[in-house]
C-alpha atoms as a PDB file:
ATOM      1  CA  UNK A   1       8.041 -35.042  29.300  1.00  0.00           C
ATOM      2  CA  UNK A   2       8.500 -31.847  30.620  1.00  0.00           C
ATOM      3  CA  UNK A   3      10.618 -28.640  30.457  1.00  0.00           C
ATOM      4  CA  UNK A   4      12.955 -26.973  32.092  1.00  0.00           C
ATOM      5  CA  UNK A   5      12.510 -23.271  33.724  1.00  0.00           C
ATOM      6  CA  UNK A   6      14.108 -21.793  31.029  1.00  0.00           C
ATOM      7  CA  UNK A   7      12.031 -23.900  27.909  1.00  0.00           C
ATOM      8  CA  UNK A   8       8.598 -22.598  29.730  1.00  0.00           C
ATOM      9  CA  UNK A   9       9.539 -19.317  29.415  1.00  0.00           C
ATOM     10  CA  UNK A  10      10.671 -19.747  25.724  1.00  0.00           C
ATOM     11  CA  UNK A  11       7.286 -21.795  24.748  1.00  0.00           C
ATOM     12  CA  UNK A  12       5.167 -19.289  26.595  1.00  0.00           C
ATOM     13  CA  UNK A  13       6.514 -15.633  24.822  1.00  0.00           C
ATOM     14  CA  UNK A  14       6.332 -18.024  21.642  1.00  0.00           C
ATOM     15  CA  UNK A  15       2.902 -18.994  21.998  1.00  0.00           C
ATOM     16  CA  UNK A  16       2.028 -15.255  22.859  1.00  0.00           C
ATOM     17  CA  UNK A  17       3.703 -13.957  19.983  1.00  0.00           C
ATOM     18  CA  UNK A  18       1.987 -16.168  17.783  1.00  0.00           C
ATOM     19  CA  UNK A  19      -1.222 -15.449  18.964  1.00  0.00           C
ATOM     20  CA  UNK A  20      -1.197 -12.113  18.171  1.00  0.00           C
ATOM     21  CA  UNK A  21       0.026 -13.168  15.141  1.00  0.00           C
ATOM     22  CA  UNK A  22      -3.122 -15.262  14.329  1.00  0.00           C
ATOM     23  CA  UNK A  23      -5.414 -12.000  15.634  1.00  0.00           C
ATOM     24  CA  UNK A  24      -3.291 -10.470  12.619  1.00  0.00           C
ATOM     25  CA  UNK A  25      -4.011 -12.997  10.656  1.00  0.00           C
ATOM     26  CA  UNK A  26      -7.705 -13.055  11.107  1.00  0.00           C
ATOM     27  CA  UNK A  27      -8.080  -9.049  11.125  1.00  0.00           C
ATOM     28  CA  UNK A  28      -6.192  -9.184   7.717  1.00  0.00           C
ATOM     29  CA  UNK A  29      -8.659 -12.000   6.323  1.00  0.00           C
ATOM     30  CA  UNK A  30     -12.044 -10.101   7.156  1.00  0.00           C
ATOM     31  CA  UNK A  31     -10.605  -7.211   5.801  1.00  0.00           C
ATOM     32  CA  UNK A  32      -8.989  -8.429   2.617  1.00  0.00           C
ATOM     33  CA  UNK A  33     -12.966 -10.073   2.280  1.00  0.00           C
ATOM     34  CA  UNK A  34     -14.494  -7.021   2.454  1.00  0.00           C
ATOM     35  CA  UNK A  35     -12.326  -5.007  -0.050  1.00  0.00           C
ATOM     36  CA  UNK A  36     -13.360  -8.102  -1.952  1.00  0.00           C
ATOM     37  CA  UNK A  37     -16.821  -7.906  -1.959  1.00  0.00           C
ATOM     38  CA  UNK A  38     -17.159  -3.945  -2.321  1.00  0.00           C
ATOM     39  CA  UNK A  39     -15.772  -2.914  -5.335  1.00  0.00           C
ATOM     40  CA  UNK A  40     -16.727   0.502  -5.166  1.00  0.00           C
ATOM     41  CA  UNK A  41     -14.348   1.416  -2.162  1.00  0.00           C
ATOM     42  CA  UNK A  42     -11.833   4.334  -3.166  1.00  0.00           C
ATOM     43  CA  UNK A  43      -8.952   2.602  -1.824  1.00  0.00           C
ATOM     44  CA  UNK A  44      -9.711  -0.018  -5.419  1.00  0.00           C
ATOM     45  CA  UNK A  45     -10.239   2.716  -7.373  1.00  0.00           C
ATOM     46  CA  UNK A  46      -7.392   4.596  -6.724  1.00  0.00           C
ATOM     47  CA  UNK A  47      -5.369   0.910  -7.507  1.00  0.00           C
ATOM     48  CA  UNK A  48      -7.248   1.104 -10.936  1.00  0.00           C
ATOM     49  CA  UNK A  49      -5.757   4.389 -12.123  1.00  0.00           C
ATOM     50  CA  UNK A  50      -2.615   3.746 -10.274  1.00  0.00           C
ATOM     51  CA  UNK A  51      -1.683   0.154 -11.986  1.00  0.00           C
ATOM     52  CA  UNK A  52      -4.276  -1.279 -14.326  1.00  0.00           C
ATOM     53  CA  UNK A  53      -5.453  -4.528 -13.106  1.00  0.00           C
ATOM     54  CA  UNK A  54      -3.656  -4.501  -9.579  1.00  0.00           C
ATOM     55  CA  UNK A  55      -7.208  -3.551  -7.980  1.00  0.00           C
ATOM     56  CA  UNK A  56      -8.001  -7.064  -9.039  1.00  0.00           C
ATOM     57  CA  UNK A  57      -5.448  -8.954  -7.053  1.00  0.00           C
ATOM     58  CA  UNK A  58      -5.009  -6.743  -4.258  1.00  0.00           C
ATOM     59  CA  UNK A  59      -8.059  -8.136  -1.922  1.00  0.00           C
ATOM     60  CA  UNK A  60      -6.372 -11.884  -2.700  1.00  0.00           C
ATOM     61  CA  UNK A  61      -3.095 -10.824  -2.025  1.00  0.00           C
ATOM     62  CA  UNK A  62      -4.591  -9.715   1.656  1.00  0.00           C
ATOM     63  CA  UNK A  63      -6.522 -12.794   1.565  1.00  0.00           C
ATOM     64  CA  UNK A  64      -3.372 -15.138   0.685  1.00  0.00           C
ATOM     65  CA  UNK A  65      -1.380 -12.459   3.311  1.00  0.00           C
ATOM     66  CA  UNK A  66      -3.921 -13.183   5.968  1.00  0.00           C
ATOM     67  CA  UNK A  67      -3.798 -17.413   5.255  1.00  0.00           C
ATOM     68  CA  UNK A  68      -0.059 -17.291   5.363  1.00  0.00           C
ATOM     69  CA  UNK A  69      -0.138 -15.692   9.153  1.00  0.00           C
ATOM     70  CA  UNK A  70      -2.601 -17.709  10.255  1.00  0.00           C
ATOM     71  CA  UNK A  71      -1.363 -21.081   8.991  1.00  0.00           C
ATOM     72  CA  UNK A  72       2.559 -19.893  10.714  1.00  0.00           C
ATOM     73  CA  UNK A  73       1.067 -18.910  14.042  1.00  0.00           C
ATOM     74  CA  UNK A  74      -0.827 -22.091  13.856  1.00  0.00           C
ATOM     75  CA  UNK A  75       2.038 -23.711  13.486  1.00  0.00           C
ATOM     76  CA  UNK A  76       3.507 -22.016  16.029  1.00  0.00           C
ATOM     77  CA  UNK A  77       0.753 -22.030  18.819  1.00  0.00           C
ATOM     78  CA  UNK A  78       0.365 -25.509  18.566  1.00  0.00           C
ATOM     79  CA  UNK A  79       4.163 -26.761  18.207  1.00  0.00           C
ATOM     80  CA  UNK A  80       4.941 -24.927  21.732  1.00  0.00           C
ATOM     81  CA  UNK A  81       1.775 -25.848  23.170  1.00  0.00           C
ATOM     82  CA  UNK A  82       2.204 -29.859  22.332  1.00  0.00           C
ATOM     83  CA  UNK A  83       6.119 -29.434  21.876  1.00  0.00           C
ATOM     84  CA  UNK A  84       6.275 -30.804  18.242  1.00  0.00           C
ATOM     85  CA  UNK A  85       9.413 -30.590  16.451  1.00  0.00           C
ATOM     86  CA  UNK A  86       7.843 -31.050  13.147  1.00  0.00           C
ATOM     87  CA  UNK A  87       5.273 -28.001  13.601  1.00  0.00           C
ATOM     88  CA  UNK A  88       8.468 -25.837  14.982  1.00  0.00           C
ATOM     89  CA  UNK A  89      10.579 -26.954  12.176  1.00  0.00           C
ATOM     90  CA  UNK A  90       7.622 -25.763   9.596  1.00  0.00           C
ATOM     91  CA  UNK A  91       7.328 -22.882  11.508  1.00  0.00           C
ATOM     92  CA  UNK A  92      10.602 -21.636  11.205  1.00  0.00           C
ATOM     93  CA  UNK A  93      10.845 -22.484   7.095  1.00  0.00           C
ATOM     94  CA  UNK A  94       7.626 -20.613   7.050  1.00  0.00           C
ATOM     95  CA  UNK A  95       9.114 -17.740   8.937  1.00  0.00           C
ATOM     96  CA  UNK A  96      12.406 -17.798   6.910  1.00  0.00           C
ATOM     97  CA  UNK A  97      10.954 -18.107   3.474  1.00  0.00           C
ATOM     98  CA  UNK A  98       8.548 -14.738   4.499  1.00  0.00           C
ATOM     99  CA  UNK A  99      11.626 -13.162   6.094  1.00  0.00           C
ATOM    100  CA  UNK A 100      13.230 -13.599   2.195  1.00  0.00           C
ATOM    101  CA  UNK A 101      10.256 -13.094   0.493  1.00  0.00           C
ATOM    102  CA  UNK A 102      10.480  -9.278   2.485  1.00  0.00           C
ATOM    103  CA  UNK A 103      14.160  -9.066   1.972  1.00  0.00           C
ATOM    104  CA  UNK A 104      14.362  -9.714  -1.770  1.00  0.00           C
ATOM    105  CA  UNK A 105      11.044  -7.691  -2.510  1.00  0.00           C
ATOM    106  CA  UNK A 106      12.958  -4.314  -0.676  1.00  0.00           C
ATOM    107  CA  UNK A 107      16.014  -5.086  -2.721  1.00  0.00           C
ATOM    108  CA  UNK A 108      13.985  -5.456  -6.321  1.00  0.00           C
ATOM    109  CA  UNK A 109      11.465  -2.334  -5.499  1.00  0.00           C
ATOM    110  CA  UNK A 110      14.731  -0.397  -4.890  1.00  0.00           C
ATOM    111  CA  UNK A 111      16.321  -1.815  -7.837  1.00  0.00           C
ATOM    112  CA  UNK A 112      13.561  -1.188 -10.004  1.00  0.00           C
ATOM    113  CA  UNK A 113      12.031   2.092  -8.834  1.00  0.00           C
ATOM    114  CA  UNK A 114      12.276   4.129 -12.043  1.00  0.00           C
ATOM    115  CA  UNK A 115      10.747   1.357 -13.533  1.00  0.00           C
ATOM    116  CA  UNK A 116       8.130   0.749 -11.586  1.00  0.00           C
ATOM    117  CA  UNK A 117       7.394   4.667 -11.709  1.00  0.00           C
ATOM    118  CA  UNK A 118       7.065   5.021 -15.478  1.00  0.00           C
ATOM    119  CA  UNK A 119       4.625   2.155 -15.675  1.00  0.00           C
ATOM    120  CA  UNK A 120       2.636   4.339 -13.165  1.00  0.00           C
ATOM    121  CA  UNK A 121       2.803   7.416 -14.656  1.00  0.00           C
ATOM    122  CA  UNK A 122       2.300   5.508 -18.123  1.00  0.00           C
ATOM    123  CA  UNK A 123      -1.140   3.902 -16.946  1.00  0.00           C
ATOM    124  CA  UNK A 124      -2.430   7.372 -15.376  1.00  0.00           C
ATOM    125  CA  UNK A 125      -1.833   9.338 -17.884  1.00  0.00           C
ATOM    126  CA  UNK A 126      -3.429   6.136 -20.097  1.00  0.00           C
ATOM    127  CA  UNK A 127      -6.570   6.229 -17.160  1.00  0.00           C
ATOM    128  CA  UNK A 128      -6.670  10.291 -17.694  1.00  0.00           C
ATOM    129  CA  UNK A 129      -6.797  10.369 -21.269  1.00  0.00           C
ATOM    130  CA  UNK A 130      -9.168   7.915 -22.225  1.00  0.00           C
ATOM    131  CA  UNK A 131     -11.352   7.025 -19.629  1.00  0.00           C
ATOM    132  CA  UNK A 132     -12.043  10.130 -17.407  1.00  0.00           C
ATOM    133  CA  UNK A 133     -15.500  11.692 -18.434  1.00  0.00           C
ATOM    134  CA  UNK A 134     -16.582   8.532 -19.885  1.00  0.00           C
ATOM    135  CA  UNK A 135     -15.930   5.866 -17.388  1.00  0.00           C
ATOM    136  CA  UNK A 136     -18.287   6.961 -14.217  1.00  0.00           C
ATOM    137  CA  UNK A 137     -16.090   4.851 -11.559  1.00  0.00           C
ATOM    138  CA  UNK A 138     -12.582   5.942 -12.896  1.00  0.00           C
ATOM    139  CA  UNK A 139     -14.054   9.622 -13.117  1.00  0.00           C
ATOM    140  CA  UNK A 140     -15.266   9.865  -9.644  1.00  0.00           C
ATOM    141  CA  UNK A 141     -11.985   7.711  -8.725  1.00  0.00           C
ATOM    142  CA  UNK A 142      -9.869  10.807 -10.148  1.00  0.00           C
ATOM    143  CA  UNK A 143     -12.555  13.578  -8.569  1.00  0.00           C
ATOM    144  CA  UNK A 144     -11.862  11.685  -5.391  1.00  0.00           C
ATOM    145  CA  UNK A 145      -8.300  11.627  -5.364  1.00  0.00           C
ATOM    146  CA  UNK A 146      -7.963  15.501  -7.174  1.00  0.00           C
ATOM    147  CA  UNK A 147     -10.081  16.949  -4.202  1.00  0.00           C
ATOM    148  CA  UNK A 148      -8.627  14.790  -1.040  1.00  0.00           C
ATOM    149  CA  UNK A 149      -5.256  15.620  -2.055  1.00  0.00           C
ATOM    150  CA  UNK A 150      -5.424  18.987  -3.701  1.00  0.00           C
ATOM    151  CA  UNK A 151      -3.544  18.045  -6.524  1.00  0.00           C
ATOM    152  CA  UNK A 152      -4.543  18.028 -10.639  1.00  0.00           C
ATOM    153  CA  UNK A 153      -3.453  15.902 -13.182  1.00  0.00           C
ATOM    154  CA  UNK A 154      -0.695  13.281 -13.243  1.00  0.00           C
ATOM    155  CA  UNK A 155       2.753  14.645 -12.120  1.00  0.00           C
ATOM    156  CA  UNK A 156       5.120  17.616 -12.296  1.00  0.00           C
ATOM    157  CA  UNK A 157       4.372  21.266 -11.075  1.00  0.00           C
ATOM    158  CA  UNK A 158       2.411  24.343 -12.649  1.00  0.00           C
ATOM    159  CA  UNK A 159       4.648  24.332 -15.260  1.00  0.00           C
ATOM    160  CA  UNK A 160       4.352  20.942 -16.557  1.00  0.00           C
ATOM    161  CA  UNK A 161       2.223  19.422 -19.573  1.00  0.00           C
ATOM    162  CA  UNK A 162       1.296  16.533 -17.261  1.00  0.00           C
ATOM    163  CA  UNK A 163      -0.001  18.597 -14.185  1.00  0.00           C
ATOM    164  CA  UNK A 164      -3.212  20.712 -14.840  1.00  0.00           C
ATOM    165  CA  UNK A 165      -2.518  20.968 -18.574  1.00  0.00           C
ATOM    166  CA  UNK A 166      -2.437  17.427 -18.879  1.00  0.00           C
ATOM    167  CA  UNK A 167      -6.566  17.851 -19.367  1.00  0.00           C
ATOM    168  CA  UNK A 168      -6.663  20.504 -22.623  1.00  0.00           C
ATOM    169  CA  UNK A 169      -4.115  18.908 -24.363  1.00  0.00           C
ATOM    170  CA  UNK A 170      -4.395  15.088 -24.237  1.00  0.00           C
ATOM    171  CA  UNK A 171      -7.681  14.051 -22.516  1.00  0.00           C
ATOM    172  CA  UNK A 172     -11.077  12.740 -24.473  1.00  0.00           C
ATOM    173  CA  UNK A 173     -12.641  14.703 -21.882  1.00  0.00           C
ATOM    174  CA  UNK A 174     -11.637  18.076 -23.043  1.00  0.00           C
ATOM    175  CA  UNK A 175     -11.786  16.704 -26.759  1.00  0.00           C
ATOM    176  CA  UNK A 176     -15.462  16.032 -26.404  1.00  0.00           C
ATOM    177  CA  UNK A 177     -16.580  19.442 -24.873  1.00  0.00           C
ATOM    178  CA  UNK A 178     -19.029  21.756 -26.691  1.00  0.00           C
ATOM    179  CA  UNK A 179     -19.242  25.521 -26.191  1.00  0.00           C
ATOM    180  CA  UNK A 180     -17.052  27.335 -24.036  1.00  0.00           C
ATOM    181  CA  UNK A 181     -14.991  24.375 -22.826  1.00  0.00           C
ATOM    182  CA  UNK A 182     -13.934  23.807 -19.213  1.00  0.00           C
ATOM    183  CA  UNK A 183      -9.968  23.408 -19.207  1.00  0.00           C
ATOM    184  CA  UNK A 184      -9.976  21.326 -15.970  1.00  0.00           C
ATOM    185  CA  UNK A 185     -12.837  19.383 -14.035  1.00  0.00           C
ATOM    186  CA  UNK A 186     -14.363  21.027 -10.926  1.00  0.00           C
ATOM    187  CA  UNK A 187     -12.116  18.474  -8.622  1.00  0.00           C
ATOM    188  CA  UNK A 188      -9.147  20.268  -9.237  1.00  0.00           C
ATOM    189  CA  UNK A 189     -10.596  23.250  -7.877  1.00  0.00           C
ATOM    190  CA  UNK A 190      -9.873  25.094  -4.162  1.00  0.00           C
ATOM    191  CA  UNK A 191     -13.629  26.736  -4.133  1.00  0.00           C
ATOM    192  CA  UNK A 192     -15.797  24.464  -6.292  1.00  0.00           C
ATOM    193  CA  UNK A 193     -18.710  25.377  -4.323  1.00  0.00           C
ATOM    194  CA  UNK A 194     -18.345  28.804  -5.050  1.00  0.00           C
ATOM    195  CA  UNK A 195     -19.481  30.133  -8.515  1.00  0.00           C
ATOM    196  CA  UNK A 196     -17.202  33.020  -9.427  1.00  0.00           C
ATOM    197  CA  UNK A 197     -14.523  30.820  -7.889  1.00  0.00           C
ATOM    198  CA  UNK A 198     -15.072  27.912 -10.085  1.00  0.00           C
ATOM    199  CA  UNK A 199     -15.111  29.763 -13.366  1.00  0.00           C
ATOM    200  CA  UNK A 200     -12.221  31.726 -12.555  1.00  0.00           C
ATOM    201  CA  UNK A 201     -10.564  27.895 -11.865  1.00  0.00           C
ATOM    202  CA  UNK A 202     -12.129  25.800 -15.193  1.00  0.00           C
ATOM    203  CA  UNK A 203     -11.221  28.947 -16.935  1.00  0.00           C
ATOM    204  CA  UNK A 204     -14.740  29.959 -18.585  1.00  0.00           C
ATOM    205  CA  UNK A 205     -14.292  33.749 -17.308  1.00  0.00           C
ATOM    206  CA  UNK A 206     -10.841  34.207 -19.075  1.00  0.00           C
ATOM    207  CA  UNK A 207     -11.541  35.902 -22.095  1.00  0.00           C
ATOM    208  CA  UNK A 208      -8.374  38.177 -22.113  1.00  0.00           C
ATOM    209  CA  UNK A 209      -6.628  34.743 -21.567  1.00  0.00           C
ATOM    210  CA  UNK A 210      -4.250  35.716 -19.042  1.00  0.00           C
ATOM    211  CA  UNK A 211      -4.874  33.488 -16.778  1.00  0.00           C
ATOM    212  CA  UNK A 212      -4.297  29.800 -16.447  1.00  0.00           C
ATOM    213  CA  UNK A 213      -5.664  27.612 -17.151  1.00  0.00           C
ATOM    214  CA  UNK A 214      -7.131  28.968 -20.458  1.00  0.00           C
ATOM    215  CA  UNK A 215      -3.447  31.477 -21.331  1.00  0.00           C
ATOM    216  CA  UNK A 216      -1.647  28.260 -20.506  1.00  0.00           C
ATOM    217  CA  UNK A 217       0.722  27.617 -16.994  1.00  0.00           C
ATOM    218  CA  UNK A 218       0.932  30.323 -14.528  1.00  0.00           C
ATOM    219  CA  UNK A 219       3.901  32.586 -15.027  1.00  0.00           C
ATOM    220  CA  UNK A 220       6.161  32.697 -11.835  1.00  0.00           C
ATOM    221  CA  UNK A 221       7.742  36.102 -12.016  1.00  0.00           C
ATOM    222  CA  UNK A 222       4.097  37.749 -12.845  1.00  0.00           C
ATOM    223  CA  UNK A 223       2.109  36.941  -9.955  1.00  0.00           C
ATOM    224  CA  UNK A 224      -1.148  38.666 -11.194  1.00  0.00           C
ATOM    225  CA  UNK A 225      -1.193  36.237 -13.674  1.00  0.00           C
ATOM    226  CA  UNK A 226      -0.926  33.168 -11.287  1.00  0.00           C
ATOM    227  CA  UNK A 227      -4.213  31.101 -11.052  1.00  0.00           C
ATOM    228  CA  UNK A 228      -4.388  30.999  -6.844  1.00  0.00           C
ATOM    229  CA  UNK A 229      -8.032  28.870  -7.731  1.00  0.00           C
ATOM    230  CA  UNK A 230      -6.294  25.890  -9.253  1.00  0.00           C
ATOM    231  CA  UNK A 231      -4.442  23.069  -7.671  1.00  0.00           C
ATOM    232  CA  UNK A 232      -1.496  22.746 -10.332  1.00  0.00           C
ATOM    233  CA  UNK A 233       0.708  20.217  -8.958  1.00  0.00           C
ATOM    234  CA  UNK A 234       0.137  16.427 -10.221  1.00  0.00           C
ATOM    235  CA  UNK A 235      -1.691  13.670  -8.278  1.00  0.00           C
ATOM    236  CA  UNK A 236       1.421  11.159  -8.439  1.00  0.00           C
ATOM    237  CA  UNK A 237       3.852  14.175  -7.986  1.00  0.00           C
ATOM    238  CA  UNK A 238       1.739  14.672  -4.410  1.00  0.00           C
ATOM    239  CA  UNK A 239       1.710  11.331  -3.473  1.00  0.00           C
ATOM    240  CA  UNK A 240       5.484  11.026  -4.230  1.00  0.00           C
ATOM    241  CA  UNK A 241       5.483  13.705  -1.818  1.00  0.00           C
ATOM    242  CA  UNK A 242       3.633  11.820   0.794  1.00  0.00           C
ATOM    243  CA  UNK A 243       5.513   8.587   1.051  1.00  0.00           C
ATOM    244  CA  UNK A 244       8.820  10.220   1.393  1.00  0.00           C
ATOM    245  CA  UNK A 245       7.361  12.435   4.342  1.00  0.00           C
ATOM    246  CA  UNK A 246       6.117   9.109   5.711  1.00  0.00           C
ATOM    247  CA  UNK A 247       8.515   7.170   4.424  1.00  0.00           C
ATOM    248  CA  UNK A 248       9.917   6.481   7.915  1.00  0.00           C
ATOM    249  CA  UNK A 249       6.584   4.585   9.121  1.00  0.00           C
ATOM    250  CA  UNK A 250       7.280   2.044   6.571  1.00  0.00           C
ATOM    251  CA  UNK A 251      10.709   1.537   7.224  1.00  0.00           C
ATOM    252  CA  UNK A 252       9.963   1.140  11.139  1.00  0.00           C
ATOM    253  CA  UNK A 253       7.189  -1.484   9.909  1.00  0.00           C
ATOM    254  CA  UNK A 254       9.288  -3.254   7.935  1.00  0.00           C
ATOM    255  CA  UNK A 255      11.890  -3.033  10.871  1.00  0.00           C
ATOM    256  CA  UNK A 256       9.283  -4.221  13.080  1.00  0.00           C
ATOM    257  CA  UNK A 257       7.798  -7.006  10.633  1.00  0.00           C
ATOM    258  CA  UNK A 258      11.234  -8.974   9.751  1.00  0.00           C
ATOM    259  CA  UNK A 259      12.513  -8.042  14.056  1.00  0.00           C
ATOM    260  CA  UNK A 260       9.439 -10.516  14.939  1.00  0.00           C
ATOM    261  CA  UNK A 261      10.213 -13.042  12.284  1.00  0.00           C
ATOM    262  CA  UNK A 262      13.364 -13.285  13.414  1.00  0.00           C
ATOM    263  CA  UNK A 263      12.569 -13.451  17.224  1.00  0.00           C
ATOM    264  CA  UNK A 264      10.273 -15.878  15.570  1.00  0.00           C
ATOM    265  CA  UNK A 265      12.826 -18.027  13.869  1.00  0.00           C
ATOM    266  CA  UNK A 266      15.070 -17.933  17.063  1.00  0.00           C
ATOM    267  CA  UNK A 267      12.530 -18.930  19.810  1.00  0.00           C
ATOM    268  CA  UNK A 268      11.677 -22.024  16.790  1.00  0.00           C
ATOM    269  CA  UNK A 269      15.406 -23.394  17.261  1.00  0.00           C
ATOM    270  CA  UNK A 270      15.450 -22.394  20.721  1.00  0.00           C
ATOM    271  CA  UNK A 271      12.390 -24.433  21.589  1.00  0.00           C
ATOM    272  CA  UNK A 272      13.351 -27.377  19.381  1.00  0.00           C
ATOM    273  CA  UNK A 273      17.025 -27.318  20.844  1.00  0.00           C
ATOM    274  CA  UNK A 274      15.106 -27.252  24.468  1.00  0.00           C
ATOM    275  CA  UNK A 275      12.584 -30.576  23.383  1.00  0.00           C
ATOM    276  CA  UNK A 276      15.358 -32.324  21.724  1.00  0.00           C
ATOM    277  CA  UNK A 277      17.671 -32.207  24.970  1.00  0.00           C
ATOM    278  CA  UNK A 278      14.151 -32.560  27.680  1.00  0.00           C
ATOM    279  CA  UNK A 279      13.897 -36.246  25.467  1.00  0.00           C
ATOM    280  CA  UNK A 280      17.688 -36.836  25.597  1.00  0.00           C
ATOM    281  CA  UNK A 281      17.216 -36.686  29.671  1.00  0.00           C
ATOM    282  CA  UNK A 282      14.064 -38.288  29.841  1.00  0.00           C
ATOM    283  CA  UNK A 283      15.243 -41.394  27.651  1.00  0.00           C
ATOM    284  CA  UNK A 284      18.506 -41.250  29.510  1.00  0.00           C
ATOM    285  CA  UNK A 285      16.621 -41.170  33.173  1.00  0.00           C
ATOM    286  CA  UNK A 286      14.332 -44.584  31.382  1.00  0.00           C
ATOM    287  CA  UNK A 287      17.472 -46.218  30.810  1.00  0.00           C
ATOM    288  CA  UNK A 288      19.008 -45.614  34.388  1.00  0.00           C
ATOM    289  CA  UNK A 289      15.418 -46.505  35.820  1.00  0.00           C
ATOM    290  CA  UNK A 290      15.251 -49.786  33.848  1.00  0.00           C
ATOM    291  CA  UNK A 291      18.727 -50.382  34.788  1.00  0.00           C
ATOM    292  CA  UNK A 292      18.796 -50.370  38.496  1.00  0.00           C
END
């Protein structure tokens, strides 16, 4: 049984998409095995403070991610290669249950987006106040993230309770200090290398207590009393910040993503419609054959 001109060309950009797919697929495995087996990695870490508990599935969701896309291009390799309807028929249900799967998970995330923000601020703050300065991995988690994005605290500006402030009034941390306390850690510093920097930041050379941290958030319309050493704007506030900036990579990969399942879905049918009609001639040509 063979095809026509026009059900070569269809079998071959399927088969090439798929393989790809399956490069994808096994890129997506190794790496979802090696998050897996290093727990230490900051990407984890900043999952733990993030969402309690997520860090723990995340690595299997890449795993499961990674078996899904090779099992469809599998599917799909080997249907156009050995033109079987039942592999293109699973390959497409495959391909349309992701392409929902996608669709619904937009609609819900947009649905649900305050939500889903409170419960992160919630478990931060929760990460911030109980376990930095006791927990070693969560502390150098929030040193890590403080430092890489220049940000202190959980959200809001200078002016919030939840920013920089967020330390001296709610954390163990601060709570369990003896002497002259520090009012923020050295991550949340712009100069932490640099001595008279770094005191002027944590706040152990205010004794007139006129500037922030120790006299409380920088004052606006007094600039001389603005803390210039301190990075006062919260972690999830910054990140916020981020994805929106960027948010237009993830809508062209999501573009991208559910465009290919559909080319997918269509060269599936396509291929199927192009088998089912090469058997209809061939058994019709047997019958002519057998007749004369």
């Amino acid at each position: 049984m063979g095809l026509t001109r026009c059900g070569k060309i269809v079998k071959y950009i399927m088969f090439a998409l798929n393989f790809f797919m399956f490069l994808g697929g096994i890129g997506l495995l190794a790496y979802g095995s090696y998050i897996k087996n290093n727990n230490g990695l900051p990407i984890l870490g900043i999952l733990t403070i993030i969402l309690d508990y997520v860090h723990l599935s995340f690595p299997w969701l890449l795993i499961m991610a990674a078996i899904i896309c090779i099992l469809v291009s599998f599917l799909g390799c080997c249907g156009a290669v050995k033109k079987f309807r039942g592999m293109l028929t699973m390959h497409f249900l495959l391909l349309l249950a992701m392409f929902i799967g996608v669709i619904v998970s937009g609609v819900l995330g947009y649905q649900y987006k305050q939500t889903i923000e409170s419960a992160i601020v919630s478990q931060m703050e929760a990460s911030l106040n109980s376990s930095y300065g006791v927990d070693d991995y969560v502390t150098r988690t929030w040193d890590t993230l403080q430092s890489t994005l220049r940000c202190c605290g959980v959200e809001g500006d200078e002016n919030s309770t939840n920013s920089w402030s967020f330390y001296k009034t709610s954390t163990d941390w601060f709570k369990s200090q003896r002497g002259d306390p520090r009012y923020v850690p050295n991550s949340c510093c712009r100069y932490p290398g640099d001595l008279y920097n770094l005191t002027n930041c944590v706040g152990l050379r205010d004794r007139d207590r006129r500037q922030a941290p120790a006299g409380g958030p920088p004052v606006l319309h007094v600039p001389s009393m603005r803390n210039d050493q301190l990075f006062t704007k919260g972690c999830w506030t910054t990140l916020l910040n981020i994805v929106n900036n960027k948010i237009w990579i993830g809508m062209v990969m999501i573009t991208l993503s559910t465009s290919l399942m559909l080319i997918g879905m269509i060269l599936s049918v396509c291929l199927c419609k192009r088998i089912e009609e090469q058997i209809y001639e061939d058994e019709e040509e047997r019958f002519q054959n057998l007749a004369m």
